[in-house]
Structures are given as C-alpha cells and as structure tokens.
N, C-alpha and C. Protein backbone atom coordinates (compact mmCIF):
# COMPACT_ATOMS: atom_id res chain seq x y z
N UNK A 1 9.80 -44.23 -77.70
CA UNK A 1 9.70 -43.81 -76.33
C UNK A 1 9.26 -42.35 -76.32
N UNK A 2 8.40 -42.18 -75.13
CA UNK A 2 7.76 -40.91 -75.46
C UNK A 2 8.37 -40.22 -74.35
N UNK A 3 8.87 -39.04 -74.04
CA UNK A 3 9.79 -38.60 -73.28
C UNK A 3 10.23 -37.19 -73.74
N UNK A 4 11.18 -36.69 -72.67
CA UNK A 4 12.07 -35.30 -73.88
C UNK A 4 11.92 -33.79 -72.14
N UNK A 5 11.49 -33.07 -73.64
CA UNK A 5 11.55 -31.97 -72.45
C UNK A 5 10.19 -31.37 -72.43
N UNK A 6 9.50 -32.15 -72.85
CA UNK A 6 7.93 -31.59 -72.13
C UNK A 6 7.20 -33.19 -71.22
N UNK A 7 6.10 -32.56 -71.52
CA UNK A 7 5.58 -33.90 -70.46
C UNK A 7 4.41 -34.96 -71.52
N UNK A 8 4.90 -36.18 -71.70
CA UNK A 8 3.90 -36.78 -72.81
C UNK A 8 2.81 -37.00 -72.45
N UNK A 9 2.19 -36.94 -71.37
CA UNK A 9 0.69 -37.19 -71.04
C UNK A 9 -0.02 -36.27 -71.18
N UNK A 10 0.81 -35.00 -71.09
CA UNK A 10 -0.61 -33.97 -71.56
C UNK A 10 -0.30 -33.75 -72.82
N UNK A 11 -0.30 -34.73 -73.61
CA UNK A 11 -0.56 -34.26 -75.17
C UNK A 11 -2.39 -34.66 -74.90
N UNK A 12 -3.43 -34.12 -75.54
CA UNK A 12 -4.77 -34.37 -75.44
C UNK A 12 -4.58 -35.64 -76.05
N UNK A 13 -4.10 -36.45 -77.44
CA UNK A 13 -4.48 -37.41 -77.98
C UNK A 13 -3.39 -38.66 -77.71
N UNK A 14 -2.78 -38.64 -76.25
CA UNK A 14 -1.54 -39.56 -75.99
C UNK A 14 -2.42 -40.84 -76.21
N UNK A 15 -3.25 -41.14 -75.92
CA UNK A 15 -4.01 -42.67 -75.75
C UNK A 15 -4.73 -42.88 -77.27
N UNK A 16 -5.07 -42.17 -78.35
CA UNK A 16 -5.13 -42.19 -79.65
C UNK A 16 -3.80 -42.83 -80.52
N UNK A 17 -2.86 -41.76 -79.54
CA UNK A 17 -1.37 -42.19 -80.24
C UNK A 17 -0.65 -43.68 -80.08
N UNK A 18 -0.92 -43.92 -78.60
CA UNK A 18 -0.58 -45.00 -78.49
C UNK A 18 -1.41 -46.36 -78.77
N UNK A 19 -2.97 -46.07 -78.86
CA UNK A 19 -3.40 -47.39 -79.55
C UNK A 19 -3.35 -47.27 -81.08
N UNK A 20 -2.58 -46.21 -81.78
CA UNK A 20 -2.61 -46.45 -83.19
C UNK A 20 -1.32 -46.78 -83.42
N UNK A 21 -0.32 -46.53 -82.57
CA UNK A 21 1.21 -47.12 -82.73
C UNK A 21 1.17 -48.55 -82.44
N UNK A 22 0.29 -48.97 -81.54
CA UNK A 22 -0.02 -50.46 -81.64
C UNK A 22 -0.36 -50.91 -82.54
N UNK A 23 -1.79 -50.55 -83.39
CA UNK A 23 -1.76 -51.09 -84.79
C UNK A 23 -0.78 -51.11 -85.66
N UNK A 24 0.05 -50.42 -85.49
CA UNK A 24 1.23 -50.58 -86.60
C UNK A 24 2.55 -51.08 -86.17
N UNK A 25 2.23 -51.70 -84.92
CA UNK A 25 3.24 -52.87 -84.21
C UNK A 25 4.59 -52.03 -83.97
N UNK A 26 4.32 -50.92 -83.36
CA UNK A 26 5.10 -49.76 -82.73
C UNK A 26 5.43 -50.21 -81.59
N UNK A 27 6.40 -50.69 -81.11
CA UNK A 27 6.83 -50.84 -79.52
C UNK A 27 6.62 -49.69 -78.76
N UNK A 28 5.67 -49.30 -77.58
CA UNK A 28 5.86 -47.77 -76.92
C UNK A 28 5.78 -48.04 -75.78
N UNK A 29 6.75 -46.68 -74.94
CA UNK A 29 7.27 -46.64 -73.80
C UNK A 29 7.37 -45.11 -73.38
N UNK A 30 7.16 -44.98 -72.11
CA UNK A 30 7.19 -43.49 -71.63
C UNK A 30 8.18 -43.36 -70.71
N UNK A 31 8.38 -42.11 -70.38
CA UNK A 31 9.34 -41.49 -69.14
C UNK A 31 8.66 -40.38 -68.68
N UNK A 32 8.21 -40.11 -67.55
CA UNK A 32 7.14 -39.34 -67.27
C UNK A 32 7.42 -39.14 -66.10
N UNK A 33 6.68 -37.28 -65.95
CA UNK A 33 7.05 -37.07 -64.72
C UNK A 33 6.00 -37.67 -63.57
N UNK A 34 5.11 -38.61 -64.01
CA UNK A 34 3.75 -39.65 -63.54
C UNK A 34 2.63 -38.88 -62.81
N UNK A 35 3.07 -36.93 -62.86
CA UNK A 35 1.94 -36.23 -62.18
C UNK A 35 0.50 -36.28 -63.12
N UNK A 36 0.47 -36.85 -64.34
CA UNK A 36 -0.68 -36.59 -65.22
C UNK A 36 -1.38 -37.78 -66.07
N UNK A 37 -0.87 -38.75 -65.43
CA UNK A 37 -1.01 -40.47 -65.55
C UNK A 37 -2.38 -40.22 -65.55
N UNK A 38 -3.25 -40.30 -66.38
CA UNK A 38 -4.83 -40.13 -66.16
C UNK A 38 -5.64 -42.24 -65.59
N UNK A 39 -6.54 -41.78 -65.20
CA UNK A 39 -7.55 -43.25 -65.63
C UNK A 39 -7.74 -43.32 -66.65
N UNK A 40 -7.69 -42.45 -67.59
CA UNK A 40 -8.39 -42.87 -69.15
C UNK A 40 -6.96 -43.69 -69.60
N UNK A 41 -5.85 -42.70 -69.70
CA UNK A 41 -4.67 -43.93 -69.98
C UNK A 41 -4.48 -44.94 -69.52
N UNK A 42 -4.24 -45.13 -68.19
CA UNK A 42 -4.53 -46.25 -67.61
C UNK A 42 -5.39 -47.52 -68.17
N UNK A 43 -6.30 -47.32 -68.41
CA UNK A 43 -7.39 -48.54 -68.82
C UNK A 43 -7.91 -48.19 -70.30
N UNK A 44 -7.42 -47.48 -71.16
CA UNK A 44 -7.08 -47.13 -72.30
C UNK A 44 -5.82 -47.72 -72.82
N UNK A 45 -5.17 -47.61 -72.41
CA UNK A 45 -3.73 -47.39 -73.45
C UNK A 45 -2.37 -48.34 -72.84
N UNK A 46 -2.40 -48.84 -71.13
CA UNK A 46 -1.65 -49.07 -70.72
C UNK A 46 -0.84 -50.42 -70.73
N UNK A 47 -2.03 -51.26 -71.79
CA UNK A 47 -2.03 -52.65 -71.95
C UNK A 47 -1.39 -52.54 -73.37
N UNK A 48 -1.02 -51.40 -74.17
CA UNK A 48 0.11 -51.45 -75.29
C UNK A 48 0.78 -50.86 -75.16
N UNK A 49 1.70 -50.65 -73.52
CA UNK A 49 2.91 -50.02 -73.92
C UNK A 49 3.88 -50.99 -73.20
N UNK A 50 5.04 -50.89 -73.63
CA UNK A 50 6.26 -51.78 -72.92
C UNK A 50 6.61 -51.62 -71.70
N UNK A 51 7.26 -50.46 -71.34
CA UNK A 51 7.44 -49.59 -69.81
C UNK A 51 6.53 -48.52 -69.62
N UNK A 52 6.91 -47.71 -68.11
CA UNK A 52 6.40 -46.83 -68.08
C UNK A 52 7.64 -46.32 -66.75
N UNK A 53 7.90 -45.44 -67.03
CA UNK A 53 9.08 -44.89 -66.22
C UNK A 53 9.09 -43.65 -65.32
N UNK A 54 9.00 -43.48 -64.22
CA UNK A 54 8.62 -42.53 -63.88
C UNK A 54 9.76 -41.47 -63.10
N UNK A 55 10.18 -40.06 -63.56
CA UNK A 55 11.02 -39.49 -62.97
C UNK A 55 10.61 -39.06 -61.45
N UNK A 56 11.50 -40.07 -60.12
CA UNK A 56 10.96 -39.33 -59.12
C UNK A 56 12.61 -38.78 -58.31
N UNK A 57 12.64 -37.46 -58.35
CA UNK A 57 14.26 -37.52 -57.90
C UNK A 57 13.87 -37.05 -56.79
N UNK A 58 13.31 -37.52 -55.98
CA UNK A 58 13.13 -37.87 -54.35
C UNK A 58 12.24 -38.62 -53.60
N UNK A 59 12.68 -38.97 -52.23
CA UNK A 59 12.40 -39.97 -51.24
C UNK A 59 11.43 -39.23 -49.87
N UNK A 60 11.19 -37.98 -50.09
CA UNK A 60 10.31 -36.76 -49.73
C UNK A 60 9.37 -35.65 -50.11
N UNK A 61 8.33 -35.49 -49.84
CA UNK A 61 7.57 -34.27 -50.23
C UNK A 61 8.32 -32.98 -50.32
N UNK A 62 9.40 -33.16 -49.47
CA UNK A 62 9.71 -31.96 -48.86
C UNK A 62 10.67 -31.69 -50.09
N UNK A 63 11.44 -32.46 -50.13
CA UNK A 63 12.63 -32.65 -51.19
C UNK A 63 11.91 -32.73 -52.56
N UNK A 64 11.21 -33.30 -52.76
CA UNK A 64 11.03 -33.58 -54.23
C UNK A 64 10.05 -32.14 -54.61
N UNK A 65 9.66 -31.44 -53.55
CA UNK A 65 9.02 -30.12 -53.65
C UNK A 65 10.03 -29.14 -54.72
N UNK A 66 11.34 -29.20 -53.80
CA UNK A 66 12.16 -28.15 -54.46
C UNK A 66 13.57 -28.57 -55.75
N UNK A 67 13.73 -30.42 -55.43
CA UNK A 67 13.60 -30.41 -56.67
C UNK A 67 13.37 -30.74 -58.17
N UNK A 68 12.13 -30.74 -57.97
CA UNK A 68 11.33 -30.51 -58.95
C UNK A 68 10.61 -29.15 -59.08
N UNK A 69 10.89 -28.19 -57.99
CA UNK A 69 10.32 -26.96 -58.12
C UNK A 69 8.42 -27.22 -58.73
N UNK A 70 7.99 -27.59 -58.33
CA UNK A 70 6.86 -27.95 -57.63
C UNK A 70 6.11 -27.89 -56.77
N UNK A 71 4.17 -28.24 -56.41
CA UNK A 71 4.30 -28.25 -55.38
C UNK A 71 4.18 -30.02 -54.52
N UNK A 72 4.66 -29.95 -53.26
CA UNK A 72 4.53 -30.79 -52.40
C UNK A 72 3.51 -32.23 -52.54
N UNK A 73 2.13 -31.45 -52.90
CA UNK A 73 0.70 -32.57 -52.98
C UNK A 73 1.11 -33.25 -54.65
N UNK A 74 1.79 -32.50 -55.50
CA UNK A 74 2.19 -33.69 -56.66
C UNK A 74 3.29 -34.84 -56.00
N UNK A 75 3.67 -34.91 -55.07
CA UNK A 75 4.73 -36.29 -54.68
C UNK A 75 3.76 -37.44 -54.46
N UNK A 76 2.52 -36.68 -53.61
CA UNK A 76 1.04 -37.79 -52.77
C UNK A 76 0.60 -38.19 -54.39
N UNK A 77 0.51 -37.29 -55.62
CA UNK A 77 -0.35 -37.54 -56.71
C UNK A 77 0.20 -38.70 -57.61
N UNK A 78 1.70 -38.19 -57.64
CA UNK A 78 2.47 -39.16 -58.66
C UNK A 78 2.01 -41.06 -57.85
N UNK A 79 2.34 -40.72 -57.07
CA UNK A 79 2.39 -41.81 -55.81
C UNK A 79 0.95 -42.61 -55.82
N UNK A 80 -0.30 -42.15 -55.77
CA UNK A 80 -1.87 -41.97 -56.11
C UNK A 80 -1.12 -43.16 -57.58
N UNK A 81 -0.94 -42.30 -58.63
CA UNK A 81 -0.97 -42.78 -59.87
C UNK A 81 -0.39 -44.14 -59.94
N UNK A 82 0.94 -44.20 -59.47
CA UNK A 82 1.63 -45.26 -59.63
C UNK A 82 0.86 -46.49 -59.06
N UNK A 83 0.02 -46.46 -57.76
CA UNK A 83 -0.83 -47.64 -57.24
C UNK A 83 -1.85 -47.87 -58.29
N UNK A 84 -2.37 -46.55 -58.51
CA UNK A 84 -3.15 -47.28 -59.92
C UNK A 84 -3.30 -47.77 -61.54
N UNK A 85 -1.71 -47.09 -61.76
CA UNK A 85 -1.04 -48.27 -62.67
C UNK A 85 -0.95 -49.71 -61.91
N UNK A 86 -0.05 -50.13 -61.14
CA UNK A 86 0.36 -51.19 -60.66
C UNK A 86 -1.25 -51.90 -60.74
N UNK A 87 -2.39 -51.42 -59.48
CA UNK A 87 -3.39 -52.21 -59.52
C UNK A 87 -3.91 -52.80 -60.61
N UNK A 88 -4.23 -51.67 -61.50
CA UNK A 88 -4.63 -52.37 -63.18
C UNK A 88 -3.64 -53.20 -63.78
N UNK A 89 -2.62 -52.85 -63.62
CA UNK A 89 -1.53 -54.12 -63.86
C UNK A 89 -1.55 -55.58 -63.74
N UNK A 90 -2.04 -55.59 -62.51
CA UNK A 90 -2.11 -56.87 -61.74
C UNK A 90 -3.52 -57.57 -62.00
N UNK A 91 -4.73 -56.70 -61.90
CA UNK A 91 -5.82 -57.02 -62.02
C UNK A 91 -6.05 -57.30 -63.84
N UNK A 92 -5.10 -56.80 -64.46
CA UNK A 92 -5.29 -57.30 -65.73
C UNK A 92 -4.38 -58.30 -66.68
N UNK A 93 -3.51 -58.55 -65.62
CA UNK A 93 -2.38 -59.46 -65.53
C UNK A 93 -1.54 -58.78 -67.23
N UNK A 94 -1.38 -57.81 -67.17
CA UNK A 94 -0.48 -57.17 -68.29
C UNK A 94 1.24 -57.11 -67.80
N UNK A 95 1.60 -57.08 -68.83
CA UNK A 95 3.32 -57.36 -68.75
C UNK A 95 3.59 -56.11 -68.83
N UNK A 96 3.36 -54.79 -68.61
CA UNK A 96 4.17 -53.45 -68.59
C UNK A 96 4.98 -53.36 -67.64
N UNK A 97 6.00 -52.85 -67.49
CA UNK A 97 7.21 -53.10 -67.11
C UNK A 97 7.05 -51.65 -66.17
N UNK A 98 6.75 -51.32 -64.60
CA UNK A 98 6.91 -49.79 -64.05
C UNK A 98 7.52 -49.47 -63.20
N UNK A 99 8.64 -49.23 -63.65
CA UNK A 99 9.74 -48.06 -62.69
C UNK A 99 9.73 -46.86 -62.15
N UNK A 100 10.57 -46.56 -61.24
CA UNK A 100 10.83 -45.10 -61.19
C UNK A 100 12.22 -44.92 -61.28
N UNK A 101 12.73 -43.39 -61.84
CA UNK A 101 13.98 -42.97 -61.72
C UNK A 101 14.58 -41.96 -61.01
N UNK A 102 15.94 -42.04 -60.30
CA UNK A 102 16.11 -40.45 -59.79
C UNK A 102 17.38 -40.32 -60.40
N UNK A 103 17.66 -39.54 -60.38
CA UNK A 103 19.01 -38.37 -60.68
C UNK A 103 19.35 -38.57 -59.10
N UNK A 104 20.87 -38.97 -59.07
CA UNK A 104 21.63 -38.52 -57.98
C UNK A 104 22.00 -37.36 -56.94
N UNK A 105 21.68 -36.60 -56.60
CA UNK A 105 21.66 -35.36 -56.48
C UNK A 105 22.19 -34.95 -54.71
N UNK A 106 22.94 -33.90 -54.53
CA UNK A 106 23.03 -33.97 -53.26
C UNK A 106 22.14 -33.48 -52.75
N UNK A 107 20.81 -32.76 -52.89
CA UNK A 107 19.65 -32.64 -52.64
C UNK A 107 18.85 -33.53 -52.13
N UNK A 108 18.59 -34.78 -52.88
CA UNK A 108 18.03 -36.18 -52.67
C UNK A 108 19.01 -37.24 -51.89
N UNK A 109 20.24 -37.32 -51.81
CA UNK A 109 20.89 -38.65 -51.96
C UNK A 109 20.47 -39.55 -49.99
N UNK A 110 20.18 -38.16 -49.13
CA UNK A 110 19.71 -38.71 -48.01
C UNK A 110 18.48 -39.51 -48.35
N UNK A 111 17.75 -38.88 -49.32
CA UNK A 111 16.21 -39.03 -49.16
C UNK A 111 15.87 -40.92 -50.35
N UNK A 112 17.19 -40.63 -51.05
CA UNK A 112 16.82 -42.23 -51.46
C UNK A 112 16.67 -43.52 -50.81
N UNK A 113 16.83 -44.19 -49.89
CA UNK A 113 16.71 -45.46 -49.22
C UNK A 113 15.34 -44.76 -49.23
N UNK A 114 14.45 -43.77 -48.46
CA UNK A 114 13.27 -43.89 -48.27
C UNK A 114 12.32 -44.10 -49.72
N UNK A 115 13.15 -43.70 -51.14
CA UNK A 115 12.89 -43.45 -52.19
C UNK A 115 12.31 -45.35 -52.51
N UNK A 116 13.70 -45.76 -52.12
CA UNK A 116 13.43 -47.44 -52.55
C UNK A 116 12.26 -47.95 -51.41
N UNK A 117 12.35 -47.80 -50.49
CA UNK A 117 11.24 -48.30 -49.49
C UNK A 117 10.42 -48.42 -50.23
N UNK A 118 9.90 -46.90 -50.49
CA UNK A 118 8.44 -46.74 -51.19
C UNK A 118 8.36 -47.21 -52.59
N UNK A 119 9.26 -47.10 -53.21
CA UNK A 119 8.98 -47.98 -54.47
C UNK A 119 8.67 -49.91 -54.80
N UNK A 120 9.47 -50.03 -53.83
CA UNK A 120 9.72 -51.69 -53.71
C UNK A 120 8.38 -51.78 -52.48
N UNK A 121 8.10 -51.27 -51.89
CA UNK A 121 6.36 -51.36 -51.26
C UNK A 121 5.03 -51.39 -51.84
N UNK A 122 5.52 -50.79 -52.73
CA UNK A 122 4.07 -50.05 -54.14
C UNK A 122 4.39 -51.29 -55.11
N UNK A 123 5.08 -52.03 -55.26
CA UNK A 123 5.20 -53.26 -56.29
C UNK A 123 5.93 -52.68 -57.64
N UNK A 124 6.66 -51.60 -57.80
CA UNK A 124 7.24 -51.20 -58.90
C UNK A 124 8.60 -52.36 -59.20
N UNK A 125 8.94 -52.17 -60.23
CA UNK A 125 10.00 -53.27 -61.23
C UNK A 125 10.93 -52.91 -60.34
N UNK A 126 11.61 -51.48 -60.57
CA UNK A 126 12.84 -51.14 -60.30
C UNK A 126 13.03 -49.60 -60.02
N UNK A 127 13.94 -49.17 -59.80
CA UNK A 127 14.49 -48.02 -59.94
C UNK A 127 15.63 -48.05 -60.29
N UNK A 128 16.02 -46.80 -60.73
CA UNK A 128 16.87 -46.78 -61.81
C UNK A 128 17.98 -44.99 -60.70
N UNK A 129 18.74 -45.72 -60.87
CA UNK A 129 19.84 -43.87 -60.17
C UNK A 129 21.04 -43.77 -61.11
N UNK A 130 20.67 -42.51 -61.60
CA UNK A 130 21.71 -42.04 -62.38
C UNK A 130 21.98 -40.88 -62.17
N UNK A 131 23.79 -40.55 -62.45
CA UNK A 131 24.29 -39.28 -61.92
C UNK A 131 23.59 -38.46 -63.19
N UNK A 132 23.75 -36.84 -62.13
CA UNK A 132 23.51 -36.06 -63.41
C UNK A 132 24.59 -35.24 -64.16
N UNK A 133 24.07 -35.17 -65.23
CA UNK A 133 25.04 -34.79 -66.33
C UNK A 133 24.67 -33.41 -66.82
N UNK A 134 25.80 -32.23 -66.48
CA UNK A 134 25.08 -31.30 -67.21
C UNK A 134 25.28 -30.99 -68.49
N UNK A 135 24.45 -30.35 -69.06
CA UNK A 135 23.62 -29.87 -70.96
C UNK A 135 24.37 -28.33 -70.82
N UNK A 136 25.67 -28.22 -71.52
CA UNK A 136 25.94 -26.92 -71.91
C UNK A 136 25.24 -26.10 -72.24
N UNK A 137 23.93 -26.58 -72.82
CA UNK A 137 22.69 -25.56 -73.32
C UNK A 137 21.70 -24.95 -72.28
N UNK A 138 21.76 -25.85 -71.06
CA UNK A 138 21.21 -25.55 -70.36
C UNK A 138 21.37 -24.34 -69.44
N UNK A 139 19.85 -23.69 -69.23
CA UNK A 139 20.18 -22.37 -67.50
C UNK A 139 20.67 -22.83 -66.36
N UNK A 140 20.25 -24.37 -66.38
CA UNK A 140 20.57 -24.73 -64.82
C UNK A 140 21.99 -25.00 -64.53
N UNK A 141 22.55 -24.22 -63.12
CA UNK A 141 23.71 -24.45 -62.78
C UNK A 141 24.13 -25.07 -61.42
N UNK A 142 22.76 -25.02 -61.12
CA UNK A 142 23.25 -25.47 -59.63
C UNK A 142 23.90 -26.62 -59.19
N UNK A 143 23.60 -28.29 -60.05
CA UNK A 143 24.53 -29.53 -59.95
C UNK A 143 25.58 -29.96 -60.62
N UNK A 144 26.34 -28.92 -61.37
CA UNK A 144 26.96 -28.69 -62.83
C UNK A 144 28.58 -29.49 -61.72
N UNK A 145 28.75 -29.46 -60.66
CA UNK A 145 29.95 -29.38 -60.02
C UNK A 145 30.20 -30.59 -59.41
N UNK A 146 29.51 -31.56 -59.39
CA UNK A 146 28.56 -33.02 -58.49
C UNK A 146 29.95 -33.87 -58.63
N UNK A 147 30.76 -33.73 -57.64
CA UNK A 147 31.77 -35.17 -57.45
C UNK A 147 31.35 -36.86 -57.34
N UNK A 148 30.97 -37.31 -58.21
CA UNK A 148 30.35 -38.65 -58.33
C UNK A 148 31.46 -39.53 -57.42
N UNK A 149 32.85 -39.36 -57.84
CA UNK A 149 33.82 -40.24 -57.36
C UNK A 149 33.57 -40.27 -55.16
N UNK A 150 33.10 -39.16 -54.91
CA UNK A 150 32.88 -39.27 -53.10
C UNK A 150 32.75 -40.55 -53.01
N UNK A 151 32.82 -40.41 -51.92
CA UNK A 151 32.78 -41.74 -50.43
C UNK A 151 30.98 -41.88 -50.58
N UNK A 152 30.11 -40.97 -50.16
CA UNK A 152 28.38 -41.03 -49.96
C UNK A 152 28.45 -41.27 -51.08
N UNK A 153 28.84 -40.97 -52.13
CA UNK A 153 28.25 -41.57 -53.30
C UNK A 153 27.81 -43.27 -53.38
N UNK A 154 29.69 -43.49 -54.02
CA UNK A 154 29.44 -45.09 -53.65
C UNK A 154 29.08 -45.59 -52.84
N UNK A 155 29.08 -45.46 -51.28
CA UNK A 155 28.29 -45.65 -50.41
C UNK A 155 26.87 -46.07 -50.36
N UNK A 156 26.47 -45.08 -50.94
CA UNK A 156 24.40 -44.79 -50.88
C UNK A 156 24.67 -45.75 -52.10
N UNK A 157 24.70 -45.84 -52.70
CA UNK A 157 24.48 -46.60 -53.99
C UNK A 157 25.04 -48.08 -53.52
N UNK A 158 25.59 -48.46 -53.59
CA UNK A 158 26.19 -49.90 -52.54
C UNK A 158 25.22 -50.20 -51.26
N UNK A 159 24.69 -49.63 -50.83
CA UNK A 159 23.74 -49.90 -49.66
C UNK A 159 22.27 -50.15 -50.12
N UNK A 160 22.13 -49.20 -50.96
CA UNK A 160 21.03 -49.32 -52.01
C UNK A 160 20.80 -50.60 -52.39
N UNK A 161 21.46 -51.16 -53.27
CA UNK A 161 21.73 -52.50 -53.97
C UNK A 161 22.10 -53.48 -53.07
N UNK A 162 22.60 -53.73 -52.08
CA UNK A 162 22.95 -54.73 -51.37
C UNK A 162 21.38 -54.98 -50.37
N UNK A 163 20.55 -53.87 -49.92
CA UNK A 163 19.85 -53.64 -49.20
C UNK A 163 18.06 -54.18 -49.81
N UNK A 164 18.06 -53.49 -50.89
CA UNK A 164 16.73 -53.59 -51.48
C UNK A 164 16.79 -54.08 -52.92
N UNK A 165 18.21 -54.38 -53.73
CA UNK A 165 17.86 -55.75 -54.73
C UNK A 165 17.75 -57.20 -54.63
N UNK A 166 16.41 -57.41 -55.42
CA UNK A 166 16.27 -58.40 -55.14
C UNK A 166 15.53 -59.22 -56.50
N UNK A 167 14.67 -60.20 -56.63
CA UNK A 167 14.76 -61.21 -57.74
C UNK A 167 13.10 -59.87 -58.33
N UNK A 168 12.41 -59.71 -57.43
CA UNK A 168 11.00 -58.51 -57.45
C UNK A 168 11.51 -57.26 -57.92
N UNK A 169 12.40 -56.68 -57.61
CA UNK A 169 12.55 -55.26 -57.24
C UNK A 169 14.34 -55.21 -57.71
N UNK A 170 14.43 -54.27 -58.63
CA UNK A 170 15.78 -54.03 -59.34
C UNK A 170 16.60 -52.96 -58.50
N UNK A 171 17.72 -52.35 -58.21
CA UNK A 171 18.12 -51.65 -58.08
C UNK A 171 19.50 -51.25 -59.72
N UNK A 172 18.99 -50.62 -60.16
CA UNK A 172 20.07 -50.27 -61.51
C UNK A 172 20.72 -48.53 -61.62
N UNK A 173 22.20 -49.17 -61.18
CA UNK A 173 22.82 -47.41 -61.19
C UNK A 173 23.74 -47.95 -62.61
C-alpha cells in the first residue's frame, strides 16, 4: 500500500512502479489525498491496483479548505478525479475497489451526511470514518482532546449507516 506522510502520486515514476509491482504479482493499493490522480495513472496503472482510497475529511469546500489547510478549488479537483477514476472503471469493467475516508473531526462531523451524499452519488464503494488519534510526535494539537464517547458522535455515525448503507455503497466506522 502506497500511503504515509507524503503524497504517492507525485512520485514522477508511480505508474512505472506500479506496472512493475504487477509483474512481480505485488498486490497494490493507495491512500491518497486524490488531488494528483493524473489521466496518465488512470489509464496507465489503474487496472493493477486493488483499492484506491481517498482521504476526504470533509462534506464542504469550505471545510475541507481549512481542514486540510488547502485551497478550496482542490475539493472541485479531488472530486473531478474521482469521476474519472470511477468512469474508467466502469468503461473498462475493472474490479478496483474506490473509496473515500474521513477522520471524525468536530470540524467536519456537520459536514459528513453531505460527505456520503456525494460519495454514494459519484458511484464510490464506500467510505470509511474513523476517529482521530493523536501521534505524540506530532505538532498538531488542535484534535488531541476529541470525546469520541458524545451523544453527536454516535449519533452522526448511526444516522450515517442506517441512512446511506446499503448492498452499493458501504458505510464502515
């Protein structure tokens, strides 16, 4: 799985890498922040990988602006990308498996139902919500304090799943 703390699509030779991990009967899979999903991967490379996962921890431009500290027109881009995974998907009848994921966040947690709309509209597998966990190593402090046990928690997540899983479209916390 190609993933971590940089971004695997802008390696220059990701689509080298992944049709030579195919020759050597390499199972591969990404987690991506899906702003750099090229056409060349796409219709290159996308027919040997297993998943493709995409981090979106919001259900808004507005929101997923700040956090992802970003700007705004990458939410329209990721979004761009994902239809044209899916289309080549379909039009090439390939079995890749494409999600998106968010982090729980009290930042986002309004903005998810709109999160699933748009995912389960665009033809994606699933989404995936998981709390976040903080990395002692890490600078960031701002969600370090996140009461998972709340009422909105289970709530949004129970509404989630009762609302938009279905036999098409996963909901997995």
């Amino acid at each position: 799985m190609f993933a971590g703390d940089g971004e695997p699509m802008l390696h220059k030779d990701i689509c080298d890498i992944v049709i030579d991990a195919n020759k050597h009967d390499i199972d591969v899979s990404f987690t991506t922040n899906g702003v750099h999903i090229t056409d060349k991967f796409i219709k290159n490379s996308m027919k040997y990988v297993s998943w493709i996962k995409i981090s979106m921890n919001a259900g808004t431009s507005s929101s997923y602006e700040k956090i992802h500290r970003t700007s705004e027109k990458d939410f329209e881009k990721v979004w761009s990308n994902i239809r044209e995974a899916i289309n080549f998907r379909s039009q090439h009848k390939l079995d890749t498996a494409i999600g998106i994921q968010s982090l729980i966040l009290p930042d986002n947690i309004k903005t998810l139902p709109q999160l699933a709309d748009r995912a389960r509209e665009a033809g994606l597998d699933y989404l995936v919500l998981k709390p976040y966990v903080h990395n002692v190593y890490m600078n960031q402090e701002g969600y370090h304090d996140i009461d998972y046990t709340a009422k909105e928690y289970g709530d949004t997540l129970a509404m989630l799943k009762r609302d938009y899983d279905s036999s098409d479209f996963k909901i997995i916390s």
